[in-house]
C-alpha atoms as a PDB file:
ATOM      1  CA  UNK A   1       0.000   0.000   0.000  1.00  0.00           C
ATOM      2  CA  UNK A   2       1.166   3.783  -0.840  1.00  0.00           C
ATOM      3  CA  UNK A   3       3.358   5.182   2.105  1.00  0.00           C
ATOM      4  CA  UNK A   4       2.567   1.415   4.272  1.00  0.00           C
ATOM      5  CA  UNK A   5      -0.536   2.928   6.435  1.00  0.00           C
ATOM      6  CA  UNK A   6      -1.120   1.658   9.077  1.00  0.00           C
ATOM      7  CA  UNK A   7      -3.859   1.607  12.637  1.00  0.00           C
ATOM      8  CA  UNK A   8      -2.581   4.324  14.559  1.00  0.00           C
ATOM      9  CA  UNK A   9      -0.450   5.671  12.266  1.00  0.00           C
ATOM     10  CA  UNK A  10      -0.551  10.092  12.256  1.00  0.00           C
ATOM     11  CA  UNK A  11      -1.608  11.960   8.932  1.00  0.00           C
ATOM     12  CA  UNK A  12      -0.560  15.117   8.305  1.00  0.00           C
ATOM     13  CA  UNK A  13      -3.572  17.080   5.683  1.00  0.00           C
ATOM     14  CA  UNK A  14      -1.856  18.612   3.289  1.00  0.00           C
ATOM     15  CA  UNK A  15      -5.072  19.168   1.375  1.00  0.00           C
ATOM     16  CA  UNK A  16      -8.467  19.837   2.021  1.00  0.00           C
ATOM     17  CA  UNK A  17      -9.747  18.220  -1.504  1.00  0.00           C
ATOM     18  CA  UNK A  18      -8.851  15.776  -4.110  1.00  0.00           C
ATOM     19  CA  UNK A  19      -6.742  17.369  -6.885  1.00  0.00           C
ATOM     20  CA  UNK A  20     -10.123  17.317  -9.459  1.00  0.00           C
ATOM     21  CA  UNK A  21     -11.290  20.095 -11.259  1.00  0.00           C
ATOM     22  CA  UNK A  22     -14.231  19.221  -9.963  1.00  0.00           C
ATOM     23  CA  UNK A  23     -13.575  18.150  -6.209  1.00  0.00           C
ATOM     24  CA  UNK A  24     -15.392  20.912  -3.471  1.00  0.00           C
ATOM     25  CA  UNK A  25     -13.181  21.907  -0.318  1.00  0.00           C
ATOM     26  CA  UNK A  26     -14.317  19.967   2.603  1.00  0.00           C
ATOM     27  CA  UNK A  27     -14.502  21.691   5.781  1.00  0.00           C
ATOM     28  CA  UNK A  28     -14.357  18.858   7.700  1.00  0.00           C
ATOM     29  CA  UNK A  29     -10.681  18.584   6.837  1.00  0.00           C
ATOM     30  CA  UNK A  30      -8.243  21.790   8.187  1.00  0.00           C
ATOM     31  CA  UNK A  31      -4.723  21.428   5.798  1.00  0.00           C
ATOM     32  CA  UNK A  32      -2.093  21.470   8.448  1.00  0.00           C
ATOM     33  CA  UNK A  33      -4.023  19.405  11.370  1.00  0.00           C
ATOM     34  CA  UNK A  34      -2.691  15.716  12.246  1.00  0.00           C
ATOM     35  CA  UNK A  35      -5.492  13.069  12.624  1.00  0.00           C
ATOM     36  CA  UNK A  36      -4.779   9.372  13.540  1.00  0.00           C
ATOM     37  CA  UNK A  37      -5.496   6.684  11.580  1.00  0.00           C
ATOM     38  CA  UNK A  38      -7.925   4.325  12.573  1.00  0.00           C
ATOM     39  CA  UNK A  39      -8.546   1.807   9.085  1.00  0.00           C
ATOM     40  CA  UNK A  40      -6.693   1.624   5.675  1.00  0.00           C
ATOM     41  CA  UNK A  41      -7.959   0.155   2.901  1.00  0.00           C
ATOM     42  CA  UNK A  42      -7.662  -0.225  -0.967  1.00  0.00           C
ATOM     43  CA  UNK A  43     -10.448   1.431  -2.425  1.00  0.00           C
ATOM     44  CA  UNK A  44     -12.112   3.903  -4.956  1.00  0.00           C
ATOM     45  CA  UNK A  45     -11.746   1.948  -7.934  1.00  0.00           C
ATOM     46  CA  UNK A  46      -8.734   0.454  -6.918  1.00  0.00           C
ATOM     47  CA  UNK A  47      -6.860   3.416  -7.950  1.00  0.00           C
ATOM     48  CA  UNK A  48      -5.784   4.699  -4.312  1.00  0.00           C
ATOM     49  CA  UNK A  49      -5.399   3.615  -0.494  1.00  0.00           C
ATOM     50  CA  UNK A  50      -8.620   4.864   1.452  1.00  0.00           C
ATOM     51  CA  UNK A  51      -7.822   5.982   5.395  1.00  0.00           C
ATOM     52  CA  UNK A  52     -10.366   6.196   8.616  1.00  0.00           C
ATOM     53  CA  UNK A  53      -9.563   8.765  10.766  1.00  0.00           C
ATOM     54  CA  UNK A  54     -10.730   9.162  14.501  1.00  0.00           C
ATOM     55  CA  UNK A  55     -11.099  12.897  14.416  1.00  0.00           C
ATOM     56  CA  UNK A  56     -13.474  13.156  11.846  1.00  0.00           C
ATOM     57  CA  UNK A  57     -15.851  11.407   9.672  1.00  0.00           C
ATOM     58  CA  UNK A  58     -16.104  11.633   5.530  1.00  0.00           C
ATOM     59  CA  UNK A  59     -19.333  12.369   4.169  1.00  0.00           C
ATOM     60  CA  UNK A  60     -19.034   8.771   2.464  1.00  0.00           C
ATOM     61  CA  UNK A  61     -21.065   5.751   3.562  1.00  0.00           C
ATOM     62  CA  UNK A  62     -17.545   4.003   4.062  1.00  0.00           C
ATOM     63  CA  UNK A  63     -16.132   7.325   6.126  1.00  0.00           C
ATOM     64  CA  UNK A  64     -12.784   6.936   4.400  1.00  0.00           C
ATOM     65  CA  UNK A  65     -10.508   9.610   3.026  1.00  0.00           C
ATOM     66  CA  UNK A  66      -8.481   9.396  -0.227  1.00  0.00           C
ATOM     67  CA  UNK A  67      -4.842   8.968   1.256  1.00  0.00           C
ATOM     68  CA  UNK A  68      -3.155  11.052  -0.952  1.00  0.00           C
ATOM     69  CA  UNK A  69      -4.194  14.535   0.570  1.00  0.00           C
ATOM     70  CA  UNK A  70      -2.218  13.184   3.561  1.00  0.00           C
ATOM     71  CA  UNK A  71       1.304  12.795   4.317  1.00  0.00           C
ATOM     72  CA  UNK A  72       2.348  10.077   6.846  1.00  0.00           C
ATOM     73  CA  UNK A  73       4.080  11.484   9.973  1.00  0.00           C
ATOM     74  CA  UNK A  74       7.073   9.087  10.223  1.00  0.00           C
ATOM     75  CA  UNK A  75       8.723   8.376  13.701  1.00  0.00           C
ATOM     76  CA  UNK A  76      11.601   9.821  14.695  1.00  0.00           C
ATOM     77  CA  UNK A  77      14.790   7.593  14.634  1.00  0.00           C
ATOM     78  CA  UNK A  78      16.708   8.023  17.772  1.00  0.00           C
ATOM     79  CA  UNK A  79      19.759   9.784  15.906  1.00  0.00           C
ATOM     80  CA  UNK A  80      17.021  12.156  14.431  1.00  0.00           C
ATOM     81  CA  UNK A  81      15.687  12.642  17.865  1.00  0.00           C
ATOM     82  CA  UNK A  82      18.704  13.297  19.385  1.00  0.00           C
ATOM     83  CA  UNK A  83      19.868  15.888  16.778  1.00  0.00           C
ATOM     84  CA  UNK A  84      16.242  17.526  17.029  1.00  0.00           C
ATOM     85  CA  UNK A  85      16.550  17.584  21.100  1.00  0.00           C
ATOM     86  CA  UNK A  86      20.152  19.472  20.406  1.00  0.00           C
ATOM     87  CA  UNK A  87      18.781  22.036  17.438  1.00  0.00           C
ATOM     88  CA  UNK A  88      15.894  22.777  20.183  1.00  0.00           C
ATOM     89  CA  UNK A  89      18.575  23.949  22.700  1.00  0.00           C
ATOM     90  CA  UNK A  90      20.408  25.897  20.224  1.00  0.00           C
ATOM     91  CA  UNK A  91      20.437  29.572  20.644  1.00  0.00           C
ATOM     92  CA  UNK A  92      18.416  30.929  18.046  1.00  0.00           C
ATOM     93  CA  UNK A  93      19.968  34.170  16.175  1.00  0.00           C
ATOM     94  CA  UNK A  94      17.892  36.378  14.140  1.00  0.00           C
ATOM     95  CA  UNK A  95      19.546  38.352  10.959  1.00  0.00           C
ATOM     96  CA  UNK A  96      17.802  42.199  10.487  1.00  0.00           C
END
């Protein structure tokens, strides 16, 4: 499956609508907000991976999303932790 879903797993929305012509804004989606997801499926044709989120219900009978408005929020590894822990206690400078 496209970017390996999985239960639990956090989505980033990096869009509040498929990329259609067509395709309405939803505003039950807010581009920018992190949901967790709670089914993945292969759907719509069998053209994309379909995702459940907790925070908030599609209008669809199957309250799925299309997956590719979201971008998977990947752990950490604990070098990439560490270096983000250090960057955070960096003294930030600002140039005028």
């Amino acid at each position: 499956m496209a970017d390996d879903w999985q239960i639990g797993d956090l989505a980033l929305c990096v869009a509040d609508r498929l990329p259609a012509p067509r395709d309405k804004p939803t505003k039950l989606l807010k581009v920018g907000r992190v949901y967790t997801v709670t089914s993945v499926r292969w759907s719509f044709g069998e053209q994309c991976v379909a995702i459940g989120l907790a925070e908030v219900q599609s209008r669809g009978p199957l309250r799925d999303w299309h997956a590719c408005i979201f971008r998977k929020i990947r752990p950490l590894s604990d070098i990439e932790r560490a270096s983000f822990m250090t960057d955070l206690r960096l003294p930030q400078t600002v140039e005028a």
